[in-house]
PDB file of N, CA and C in Angstrom:
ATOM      1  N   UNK A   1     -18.908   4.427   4.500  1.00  0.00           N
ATOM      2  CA  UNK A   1     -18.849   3.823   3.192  1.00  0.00           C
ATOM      3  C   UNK A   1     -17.611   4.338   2.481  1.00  0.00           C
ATOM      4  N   UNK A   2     -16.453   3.480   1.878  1.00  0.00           N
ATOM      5  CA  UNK A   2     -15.702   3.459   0.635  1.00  0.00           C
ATOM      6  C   UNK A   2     -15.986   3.252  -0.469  1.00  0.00           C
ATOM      7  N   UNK A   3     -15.560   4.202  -1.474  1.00  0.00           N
ATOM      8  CA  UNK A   3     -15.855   3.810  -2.710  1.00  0.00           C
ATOM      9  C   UNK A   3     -14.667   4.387  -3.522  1.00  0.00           C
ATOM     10  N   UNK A   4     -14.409   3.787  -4.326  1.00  0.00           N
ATOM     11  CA  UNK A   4     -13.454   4.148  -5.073  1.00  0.00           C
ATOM     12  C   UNK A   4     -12.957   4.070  -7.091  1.00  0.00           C
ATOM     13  N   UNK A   5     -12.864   4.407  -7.673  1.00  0.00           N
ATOM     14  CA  UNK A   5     -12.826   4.425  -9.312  1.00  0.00           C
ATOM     15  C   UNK A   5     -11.520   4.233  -9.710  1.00  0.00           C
ATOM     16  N   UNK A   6     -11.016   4.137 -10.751  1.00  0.00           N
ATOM     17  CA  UNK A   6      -9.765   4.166 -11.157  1.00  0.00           C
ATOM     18  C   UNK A   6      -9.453   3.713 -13.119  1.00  0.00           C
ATOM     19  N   UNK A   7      -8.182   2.908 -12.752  1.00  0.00           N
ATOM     20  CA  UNK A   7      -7.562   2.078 -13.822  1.00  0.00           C
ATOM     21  C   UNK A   7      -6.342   1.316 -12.732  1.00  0.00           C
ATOM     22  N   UNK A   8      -6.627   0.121 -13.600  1.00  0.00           N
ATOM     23  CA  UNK A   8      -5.506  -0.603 -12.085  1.00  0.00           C
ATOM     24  C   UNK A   8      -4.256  -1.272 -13.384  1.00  0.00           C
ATOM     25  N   UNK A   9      -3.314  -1.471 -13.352  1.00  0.00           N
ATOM     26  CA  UNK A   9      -2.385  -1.404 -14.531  1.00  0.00           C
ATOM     27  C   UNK A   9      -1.044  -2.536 -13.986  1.00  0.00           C
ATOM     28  N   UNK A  10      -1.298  -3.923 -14.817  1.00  0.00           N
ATOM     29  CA  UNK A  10      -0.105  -4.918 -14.462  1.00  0.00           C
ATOM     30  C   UNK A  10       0.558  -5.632 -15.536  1.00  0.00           C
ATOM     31  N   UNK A  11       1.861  -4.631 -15.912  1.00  0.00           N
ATOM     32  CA  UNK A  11       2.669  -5.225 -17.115  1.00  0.00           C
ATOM     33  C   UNK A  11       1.694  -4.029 -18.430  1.00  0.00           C
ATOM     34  N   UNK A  12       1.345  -4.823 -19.197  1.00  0.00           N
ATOM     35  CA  UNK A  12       0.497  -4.172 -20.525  1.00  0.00           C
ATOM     36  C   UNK A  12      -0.822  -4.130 -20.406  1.00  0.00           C
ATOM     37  N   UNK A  13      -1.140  -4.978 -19.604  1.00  0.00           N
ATOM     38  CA  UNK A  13      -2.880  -4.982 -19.167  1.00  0.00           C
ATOM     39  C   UNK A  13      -3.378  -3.990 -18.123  1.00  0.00           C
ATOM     40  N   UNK A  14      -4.390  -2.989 -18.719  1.00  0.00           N
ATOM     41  CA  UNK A  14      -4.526  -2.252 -17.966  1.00  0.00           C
ATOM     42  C   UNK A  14      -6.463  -2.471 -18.135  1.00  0.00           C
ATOM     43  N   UNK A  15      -7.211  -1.893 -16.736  1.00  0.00           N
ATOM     44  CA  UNK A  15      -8.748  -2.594 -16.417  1.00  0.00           C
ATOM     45  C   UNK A  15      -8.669  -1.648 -15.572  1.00  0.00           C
ATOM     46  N   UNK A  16     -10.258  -1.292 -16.016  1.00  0.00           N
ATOM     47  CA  UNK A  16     -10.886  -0.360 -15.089  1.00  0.00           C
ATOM     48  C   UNK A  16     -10.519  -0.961 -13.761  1.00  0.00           C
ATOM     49  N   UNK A  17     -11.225  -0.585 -12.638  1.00  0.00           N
ATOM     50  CA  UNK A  17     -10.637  -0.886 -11.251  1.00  0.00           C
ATOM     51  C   UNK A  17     -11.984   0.202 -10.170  1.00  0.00           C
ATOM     52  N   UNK A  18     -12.187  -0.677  -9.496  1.00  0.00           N
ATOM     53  CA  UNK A  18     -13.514   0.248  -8.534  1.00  0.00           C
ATOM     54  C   UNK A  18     -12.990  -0.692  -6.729  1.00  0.00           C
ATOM     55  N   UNK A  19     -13.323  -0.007  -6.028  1.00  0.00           N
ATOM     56  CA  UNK A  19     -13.389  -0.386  -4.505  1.00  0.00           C
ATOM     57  C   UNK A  19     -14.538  -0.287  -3.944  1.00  0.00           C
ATOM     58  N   UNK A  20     -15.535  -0.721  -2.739  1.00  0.00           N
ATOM     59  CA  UNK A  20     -16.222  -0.086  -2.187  1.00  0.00           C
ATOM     60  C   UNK A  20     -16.189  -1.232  -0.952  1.00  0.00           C
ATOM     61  N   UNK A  21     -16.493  -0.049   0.116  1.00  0.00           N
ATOM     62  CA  UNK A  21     -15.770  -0.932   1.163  1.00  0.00           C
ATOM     63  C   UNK A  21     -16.956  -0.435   2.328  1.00  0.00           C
ATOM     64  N   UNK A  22     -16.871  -0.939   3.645  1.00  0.00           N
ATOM     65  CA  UNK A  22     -17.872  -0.343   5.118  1.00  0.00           C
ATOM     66  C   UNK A  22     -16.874  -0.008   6.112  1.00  0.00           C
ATOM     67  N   UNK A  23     -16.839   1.044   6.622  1.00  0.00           N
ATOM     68  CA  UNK A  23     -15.933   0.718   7.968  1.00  0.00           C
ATOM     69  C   UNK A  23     -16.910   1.227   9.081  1.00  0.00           C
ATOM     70  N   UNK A  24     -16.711   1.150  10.152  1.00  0.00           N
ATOM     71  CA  UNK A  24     -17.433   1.592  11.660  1.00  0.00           C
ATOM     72  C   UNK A  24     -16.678   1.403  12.502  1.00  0.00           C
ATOM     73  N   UNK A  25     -16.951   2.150  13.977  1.00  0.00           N
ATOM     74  CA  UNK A  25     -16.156   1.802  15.007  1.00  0.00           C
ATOM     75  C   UNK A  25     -16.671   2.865  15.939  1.00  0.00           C
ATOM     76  N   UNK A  26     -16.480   2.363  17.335  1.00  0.00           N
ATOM     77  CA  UNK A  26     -17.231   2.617  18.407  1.00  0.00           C
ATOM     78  C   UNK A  26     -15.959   3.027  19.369  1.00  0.00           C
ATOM     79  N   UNK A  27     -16.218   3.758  20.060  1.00  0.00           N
ATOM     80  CA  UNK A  27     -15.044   4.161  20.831  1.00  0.00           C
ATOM     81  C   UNK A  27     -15.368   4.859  22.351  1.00  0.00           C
ATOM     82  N   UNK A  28     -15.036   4.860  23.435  1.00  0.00           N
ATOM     83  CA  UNK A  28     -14.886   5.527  24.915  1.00  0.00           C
ATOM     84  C   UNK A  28     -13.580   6.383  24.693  1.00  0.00           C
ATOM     85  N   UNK A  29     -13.432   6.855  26.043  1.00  0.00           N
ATOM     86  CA  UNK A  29     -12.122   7.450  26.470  1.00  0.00           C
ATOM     87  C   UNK A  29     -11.141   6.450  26.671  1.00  0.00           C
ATOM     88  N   UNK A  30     -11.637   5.383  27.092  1.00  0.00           N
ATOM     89  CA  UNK A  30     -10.742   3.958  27.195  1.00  0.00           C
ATOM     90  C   UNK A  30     -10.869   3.020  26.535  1.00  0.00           C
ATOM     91  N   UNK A  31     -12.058   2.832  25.529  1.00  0.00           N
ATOM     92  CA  UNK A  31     -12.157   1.328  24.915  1.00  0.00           C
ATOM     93  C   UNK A  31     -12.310   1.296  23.401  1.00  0.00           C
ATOM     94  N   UNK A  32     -11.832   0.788  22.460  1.00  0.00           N
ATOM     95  CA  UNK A  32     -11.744   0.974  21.414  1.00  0.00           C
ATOM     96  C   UNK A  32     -12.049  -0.043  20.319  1.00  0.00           C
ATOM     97  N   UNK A  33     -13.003   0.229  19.301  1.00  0.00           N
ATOM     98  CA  UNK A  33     -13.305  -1.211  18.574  1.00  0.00           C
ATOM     99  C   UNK A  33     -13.448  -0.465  16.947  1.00  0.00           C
ATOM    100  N   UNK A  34     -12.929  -1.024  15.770  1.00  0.00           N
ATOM    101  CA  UNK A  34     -13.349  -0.409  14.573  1.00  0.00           C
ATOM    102  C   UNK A  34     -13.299  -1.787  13.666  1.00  0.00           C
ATOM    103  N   UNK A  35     -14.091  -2.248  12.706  1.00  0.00           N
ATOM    104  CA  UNK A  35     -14.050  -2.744  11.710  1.00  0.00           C
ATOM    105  C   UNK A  35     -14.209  -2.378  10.106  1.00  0.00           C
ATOM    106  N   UNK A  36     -13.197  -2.781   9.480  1.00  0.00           N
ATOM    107  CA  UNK A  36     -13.215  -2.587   7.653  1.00  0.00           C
ATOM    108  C   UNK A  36     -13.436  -3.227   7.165  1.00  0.00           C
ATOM    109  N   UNK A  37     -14.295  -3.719   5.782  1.00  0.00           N
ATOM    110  CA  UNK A  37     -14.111  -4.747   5.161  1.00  0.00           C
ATOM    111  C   UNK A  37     -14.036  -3.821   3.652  1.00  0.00           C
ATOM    112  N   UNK A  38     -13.405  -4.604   2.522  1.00  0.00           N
ATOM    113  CA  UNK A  38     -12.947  -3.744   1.518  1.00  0.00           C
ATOM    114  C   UNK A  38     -13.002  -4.804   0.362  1.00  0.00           C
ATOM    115  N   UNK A  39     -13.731  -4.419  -0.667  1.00  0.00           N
ATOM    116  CA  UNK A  39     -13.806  -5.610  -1.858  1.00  0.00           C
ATOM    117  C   UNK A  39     -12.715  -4.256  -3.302  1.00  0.00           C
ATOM    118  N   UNK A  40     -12.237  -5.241  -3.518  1.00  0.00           N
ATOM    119  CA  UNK A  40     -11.643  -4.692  -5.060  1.00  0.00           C
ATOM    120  C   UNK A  40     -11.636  -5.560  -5.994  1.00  0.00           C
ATOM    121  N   UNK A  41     -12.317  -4.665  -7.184  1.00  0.00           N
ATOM    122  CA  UNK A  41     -12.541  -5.573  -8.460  1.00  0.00           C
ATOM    123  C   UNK A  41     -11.662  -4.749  -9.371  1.00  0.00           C
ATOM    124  N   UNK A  42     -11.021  -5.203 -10.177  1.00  0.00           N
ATOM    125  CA  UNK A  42      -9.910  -4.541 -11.228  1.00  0.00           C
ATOM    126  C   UNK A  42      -9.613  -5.488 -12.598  1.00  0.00           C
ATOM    127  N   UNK A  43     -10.773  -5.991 -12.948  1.00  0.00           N
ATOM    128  CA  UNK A  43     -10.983  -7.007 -14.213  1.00  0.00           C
ATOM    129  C   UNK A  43      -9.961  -8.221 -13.896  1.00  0.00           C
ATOM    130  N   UNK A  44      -8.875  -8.277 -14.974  1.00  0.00           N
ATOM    131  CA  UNK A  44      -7.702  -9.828 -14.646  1.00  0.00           C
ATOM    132  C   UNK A  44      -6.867  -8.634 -13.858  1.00  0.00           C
ATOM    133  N   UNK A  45      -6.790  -7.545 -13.245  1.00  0.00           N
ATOM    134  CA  UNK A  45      -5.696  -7.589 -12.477  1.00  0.00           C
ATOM    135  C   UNK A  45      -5.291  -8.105 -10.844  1.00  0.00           C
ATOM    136  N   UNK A  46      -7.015  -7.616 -10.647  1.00  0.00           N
ATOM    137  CA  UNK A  46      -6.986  -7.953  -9.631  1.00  0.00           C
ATOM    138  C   UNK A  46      -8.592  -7.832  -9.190  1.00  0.00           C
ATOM    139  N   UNK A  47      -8.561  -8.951  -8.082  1.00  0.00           N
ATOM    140  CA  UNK A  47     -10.047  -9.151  -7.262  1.00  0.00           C
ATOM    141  C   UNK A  47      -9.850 -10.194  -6.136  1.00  0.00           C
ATOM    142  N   UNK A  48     -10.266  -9.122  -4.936  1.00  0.00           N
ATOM    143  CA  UNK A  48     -10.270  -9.636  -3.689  1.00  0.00           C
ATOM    144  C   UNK A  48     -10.894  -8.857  -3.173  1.00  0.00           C
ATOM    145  N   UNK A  49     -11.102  -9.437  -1.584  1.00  0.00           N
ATOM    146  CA  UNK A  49     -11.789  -9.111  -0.418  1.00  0.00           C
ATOM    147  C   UNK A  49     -11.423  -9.162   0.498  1.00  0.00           C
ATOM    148  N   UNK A  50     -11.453  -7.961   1.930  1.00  0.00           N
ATOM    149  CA  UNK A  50     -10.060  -8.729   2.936  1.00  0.00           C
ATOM    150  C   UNK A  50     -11.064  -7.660   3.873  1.00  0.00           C
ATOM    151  N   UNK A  51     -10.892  -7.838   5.121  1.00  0.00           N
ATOM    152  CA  UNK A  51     -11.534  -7.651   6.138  1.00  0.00           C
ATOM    153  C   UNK A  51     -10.588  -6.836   7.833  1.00  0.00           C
ATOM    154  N   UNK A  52     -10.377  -5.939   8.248  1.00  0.00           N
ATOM    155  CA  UNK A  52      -9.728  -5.767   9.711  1.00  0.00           C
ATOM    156  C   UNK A  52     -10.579  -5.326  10.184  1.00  0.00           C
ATOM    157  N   UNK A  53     -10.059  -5.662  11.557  1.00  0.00           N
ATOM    158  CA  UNK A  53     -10.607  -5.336  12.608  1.00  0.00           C
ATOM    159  C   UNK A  53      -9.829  -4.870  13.949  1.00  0.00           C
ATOM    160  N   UNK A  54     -10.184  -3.526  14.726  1.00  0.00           N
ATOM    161  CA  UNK A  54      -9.256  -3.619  15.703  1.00  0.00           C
ATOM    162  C   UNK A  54      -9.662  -3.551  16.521  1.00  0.00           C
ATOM    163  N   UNK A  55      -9.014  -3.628  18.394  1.00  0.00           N
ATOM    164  CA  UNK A  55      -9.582  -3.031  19.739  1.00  0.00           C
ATOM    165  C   UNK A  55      -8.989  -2.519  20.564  1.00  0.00           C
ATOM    166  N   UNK A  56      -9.042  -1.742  21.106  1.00  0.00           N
ATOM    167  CA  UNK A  56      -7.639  -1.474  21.777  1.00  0.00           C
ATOM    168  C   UNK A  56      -7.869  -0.625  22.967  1.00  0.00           C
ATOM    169  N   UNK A  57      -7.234  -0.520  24.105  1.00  0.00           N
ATOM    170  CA  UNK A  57      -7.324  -0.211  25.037  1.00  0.00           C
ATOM    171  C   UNK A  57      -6.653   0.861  25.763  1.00  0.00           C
ATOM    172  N   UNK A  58      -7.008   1.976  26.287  1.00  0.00           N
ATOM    173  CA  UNK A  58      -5.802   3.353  26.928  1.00  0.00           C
ATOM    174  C   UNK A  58      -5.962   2.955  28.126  1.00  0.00           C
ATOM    175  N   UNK A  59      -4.451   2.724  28.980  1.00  0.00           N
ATOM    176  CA  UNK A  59      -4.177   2.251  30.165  1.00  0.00           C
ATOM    177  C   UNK A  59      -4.604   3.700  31.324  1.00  0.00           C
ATOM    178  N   UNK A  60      -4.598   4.427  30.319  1.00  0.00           N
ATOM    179  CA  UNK A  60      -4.730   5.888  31.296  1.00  0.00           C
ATOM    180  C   UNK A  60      -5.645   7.074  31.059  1.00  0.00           C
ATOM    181  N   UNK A  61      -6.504   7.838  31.276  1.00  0.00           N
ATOM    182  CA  UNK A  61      -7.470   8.866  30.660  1.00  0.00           C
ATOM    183  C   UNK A  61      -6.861  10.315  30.868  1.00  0.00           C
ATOM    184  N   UNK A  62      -6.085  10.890  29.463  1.00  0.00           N
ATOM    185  CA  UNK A  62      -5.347  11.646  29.542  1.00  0.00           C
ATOM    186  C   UNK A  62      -6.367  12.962  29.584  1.00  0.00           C
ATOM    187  N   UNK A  63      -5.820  14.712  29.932  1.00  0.00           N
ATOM    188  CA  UNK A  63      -6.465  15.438  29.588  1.00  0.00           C
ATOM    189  C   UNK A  63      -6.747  15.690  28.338  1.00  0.00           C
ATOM    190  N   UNK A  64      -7.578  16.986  28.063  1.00  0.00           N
ATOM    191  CA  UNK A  64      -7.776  17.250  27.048  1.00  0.00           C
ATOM    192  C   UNK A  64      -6.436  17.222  25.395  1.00  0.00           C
ATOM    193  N   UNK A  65      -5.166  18.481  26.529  1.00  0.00           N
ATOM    194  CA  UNK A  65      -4.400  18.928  25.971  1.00  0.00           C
ATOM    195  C   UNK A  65      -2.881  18.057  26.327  1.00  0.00           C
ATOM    196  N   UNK A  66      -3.219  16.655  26.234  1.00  0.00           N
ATOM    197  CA  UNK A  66      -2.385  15.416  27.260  1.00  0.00           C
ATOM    198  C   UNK A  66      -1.751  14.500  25.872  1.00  0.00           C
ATOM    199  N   UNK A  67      -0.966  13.969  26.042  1.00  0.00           N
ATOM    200  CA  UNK A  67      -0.443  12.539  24.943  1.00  0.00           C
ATOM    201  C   UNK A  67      -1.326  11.443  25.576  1.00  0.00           C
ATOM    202  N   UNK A  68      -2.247  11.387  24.713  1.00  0.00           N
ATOM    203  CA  UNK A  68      -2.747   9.720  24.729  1.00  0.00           C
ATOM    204  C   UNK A  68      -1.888   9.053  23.925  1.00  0.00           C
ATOM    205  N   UNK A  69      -2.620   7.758  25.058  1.00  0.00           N
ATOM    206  CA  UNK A  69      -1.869   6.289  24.885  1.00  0.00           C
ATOM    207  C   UNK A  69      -2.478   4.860  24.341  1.00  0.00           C
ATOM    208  N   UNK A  70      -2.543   4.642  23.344  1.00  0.00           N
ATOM    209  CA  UNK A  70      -3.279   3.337  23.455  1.00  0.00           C
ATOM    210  C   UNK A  70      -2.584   2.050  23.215  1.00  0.00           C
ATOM    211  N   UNK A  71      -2.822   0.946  23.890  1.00  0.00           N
ATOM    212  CA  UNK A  71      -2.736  -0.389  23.529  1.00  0.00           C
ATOM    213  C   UNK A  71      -3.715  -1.057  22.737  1.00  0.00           C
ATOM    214  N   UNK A  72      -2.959  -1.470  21.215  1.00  0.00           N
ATOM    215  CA  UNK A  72      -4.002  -1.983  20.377  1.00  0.00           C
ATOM    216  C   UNK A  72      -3.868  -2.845  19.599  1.00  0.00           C
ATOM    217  N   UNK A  73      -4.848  -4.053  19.008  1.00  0.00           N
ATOM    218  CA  UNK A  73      -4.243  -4.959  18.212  1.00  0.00           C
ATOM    219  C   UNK A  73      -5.260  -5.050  17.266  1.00  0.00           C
ATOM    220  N   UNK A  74      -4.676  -5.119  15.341  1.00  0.00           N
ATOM    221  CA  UNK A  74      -5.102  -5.293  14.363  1.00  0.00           C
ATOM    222  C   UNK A  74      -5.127  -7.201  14.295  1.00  0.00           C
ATOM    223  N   UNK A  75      -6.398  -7.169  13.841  1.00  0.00           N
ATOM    224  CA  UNK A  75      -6.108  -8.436  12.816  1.00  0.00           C
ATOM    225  C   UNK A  75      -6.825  -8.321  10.831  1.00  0.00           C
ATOM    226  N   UNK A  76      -5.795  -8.486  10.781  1.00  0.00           N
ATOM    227  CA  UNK A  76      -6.091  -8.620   9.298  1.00  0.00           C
ATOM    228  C   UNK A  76      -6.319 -10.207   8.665  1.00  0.00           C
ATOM    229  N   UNK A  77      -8.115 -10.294   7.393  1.00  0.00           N
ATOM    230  CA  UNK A  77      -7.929 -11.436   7.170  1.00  0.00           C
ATOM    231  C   UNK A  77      -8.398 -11.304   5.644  1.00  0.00           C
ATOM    232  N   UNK A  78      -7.375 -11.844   5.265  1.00  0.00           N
ATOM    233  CA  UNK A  78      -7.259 -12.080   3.224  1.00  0.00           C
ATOM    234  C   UNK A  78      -7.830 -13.005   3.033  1.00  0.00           C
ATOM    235  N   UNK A  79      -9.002 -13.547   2.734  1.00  0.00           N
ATOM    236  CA  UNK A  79      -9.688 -15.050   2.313  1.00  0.00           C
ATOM    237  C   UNK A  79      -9.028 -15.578   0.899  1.00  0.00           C
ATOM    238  N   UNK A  80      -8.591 -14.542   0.332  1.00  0.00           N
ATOM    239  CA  UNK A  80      -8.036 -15.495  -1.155  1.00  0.00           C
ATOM    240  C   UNK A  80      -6.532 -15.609  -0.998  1.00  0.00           C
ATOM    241  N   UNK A  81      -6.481 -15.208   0.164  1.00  0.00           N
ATOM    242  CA  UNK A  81      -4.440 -15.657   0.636  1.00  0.00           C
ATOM    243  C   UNK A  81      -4.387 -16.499   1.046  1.00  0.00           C
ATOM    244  N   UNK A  82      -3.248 -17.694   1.109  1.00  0.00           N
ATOM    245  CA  UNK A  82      -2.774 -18.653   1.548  1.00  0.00           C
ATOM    246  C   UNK A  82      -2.692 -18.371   3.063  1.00  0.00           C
ATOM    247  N   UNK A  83      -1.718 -17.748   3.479  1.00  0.00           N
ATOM    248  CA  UNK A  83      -1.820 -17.635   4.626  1.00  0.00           C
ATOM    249  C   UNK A  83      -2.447 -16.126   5.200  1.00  0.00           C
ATOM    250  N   UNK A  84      -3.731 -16.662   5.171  1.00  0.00           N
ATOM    251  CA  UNK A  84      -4.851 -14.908   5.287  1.00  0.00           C
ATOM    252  C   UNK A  84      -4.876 -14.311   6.923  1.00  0.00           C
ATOM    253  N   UNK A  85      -4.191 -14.759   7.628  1.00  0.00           N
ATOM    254  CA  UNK A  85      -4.833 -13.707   8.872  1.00  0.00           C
ATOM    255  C   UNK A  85      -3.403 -13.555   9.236  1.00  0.00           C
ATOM    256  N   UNK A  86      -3.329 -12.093   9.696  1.00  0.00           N
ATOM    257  CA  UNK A  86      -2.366 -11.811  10.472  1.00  0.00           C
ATOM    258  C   UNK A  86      -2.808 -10.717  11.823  1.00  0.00           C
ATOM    259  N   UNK A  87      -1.839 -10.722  12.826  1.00  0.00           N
ATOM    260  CA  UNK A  87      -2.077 -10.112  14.023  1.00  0.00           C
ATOM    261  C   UNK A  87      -1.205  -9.315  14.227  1.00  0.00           C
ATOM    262  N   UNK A  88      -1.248  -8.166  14.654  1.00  0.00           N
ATOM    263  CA  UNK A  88      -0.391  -7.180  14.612  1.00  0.00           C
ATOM    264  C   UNK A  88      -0.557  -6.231  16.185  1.00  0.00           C
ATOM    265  N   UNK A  89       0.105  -6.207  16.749  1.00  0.00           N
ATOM    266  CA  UNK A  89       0.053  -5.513  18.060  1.00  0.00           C
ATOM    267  C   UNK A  89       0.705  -4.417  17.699  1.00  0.00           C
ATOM    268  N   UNK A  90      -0.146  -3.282  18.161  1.00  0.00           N
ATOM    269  CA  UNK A  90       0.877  -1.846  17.984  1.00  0.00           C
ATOM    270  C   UNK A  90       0.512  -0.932  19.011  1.00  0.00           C
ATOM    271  N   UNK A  91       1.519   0.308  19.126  1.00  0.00           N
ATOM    272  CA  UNK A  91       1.014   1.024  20.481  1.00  0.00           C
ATOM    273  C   UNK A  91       0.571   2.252  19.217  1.00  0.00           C
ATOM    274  N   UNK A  92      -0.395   3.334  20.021  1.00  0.00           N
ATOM    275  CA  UNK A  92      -0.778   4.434  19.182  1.00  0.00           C
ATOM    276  C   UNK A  92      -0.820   6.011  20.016  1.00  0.00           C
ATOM    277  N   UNK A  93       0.415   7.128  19.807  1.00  0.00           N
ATOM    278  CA  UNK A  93       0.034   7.783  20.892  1.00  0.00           C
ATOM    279  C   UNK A  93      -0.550   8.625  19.979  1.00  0.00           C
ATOM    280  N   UNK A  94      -1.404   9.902  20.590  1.00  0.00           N
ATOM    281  CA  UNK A  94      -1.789  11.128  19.548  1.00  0.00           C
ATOM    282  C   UNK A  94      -2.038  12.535  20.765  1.00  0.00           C
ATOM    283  N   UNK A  95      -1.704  13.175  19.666  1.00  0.00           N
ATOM    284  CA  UNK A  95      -2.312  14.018  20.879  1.00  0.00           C
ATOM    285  C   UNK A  95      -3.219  15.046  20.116  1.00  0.00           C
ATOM    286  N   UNK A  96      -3.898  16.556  20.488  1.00  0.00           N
ATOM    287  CA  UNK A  96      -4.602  16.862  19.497  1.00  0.00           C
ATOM    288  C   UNK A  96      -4.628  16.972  17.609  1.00  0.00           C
ATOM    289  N   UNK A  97      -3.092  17.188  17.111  1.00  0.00           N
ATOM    290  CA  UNK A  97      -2.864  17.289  16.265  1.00  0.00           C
ATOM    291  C   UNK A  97      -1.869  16.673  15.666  1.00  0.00           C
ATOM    292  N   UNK A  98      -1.414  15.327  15.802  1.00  0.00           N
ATOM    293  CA  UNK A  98      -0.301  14.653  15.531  1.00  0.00           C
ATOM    294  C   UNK A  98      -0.890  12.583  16.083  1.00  0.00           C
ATOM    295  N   UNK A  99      -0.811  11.906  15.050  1.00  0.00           N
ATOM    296  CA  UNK A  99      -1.120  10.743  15.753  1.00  0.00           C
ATOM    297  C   UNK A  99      -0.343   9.680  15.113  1.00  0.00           C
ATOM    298  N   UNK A 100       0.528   8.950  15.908  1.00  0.00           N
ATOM    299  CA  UNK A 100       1.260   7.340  15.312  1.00  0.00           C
ATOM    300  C   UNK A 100       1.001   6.599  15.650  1.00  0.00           C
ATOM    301  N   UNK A 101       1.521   5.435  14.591  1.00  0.00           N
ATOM    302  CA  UNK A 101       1.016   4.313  15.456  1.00  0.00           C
ATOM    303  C   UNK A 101       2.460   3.113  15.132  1.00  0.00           C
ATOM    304  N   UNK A 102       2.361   2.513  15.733  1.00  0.00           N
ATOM    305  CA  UNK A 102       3.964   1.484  15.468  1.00  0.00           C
ATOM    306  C   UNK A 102       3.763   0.372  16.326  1.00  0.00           C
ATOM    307  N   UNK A 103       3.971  -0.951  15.356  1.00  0.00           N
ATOM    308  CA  UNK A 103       3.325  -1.922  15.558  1.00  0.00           C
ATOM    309  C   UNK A 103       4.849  -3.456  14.765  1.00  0.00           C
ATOM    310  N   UNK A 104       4.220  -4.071  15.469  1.00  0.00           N
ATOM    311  CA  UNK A 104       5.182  -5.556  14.284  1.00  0.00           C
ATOM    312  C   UNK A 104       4.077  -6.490  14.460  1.00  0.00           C
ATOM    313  N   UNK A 105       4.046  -6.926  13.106  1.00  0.00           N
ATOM    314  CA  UNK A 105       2.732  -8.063  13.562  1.00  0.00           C
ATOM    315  C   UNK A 105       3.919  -9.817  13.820  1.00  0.00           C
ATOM    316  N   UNK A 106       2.871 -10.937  14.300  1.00  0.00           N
ATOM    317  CA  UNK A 106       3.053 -12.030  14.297  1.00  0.00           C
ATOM    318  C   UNK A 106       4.129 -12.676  12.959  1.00  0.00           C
ATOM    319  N   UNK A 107       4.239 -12.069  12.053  1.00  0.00           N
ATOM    320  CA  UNK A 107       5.273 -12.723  11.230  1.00  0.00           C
ATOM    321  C   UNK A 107       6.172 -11.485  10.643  1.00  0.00           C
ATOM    322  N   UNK A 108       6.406 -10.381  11.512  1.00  0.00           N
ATOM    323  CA  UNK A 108       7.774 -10.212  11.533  1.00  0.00           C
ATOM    324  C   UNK A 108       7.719  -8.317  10.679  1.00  0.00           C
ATOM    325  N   UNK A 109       6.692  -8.662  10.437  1.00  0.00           N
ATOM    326  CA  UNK A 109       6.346  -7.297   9.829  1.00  0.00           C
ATOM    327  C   UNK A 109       6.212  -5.977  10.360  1.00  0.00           C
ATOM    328  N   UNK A 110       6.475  -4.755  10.184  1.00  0.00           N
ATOM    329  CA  UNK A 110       6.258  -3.581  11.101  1.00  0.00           C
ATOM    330  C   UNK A 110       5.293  -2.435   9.905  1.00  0.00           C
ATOM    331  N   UNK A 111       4.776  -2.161  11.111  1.00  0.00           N
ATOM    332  CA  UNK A 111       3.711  -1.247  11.105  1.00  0.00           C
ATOM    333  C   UNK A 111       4.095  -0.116  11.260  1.00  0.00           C
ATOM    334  N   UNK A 112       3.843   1.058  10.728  1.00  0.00           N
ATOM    335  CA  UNK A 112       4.087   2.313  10.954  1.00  0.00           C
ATOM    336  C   UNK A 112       2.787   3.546  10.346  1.00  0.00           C
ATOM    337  N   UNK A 113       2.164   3.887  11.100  1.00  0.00           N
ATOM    338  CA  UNK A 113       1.559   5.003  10.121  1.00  0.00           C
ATOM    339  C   UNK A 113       1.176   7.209  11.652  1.00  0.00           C
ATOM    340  N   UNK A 114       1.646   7.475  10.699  1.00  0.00           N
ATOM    341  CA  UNK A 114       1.101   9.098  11.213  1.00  0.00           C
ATOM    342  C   UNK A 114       0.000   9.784  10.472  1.00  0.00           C
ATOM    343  N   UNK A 115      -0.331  10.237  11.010  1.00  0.00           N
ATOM    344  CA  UNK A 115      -1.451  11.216  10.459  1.00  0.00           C
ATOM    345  C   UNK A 115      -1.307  12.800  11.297  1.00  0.00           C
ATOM    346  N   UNK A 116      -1.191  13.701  10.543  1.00  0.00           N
ATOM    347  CA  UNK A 116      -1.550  15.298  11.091  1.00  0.00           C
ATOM    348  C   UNK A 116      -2.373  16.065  10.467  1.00  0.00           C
ATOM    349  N   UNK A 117      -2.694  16.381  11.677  1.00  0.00           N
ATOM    350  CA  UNK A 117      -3.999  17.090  11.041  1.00  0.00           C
ATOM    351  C   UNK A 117      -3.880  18.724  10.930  1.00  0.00           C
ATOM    352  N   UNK A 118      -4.373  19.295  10.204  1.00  0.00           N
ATOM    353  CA  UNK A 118      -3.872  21.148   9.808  1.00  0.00           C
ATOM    354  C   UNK A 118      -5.113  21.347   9.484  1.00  0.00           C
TER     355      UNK A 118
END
């Protein structure tokens, strides 16, 4: 579960602002599945709902203390966007304490995110 509080602020108008969202995801040494869905209400600034999902696959079962590898693809879908779904293929390596991921989706966009952990 997500949840979230705030003030969300566009131009002079400023509105409370809350999130609350589900995520899950199921995972092997090789097979990979997670879904999000995420609602935000923020009075007139903003209100939507948008949904991902990913799956993704490691071509190889590394050791413990090894660089994993995964092959994986996001789809993202905005129902109040014009053009709401996008697909995004990205590779993700990590190893115990360091994880990226780098990706370009279907219209041209790139993906990038790390995470370390301490």
């Amino acid at each position: 579960m997500q949840t979230g509080i705030g003030a969300a602020q566009h131009g002079d108008d400023v509105d409370p602002a809350a999130t609350l969202g589900f995520e899950a995801d199921w995972e092997t040494r090789r097979i990979y599945f997670s879904y999000e869905n995420r609602y935000i209400y923020a009075g007139d600034v903003e209100r939507s709902f948008s949904h991902k999902a990913r799956a993704g696959i490691a071509p190889y079962i590394g050791g413990y203390d090894a660089m994993h590898t995964w092959l994986m693809l996001q789809i993202d879908h905005h129902p109040g966007e014009r053009d709401n779904v996008v697909a995004t293929p990205f590779l993700r390596l990590f190893t115990q304490e360091v994880m990226g991921e780098l990706g370009i989706s279907h219209k041209g966009d790139v993906m990038f995110n790390a995470t370390l952990q301490f």
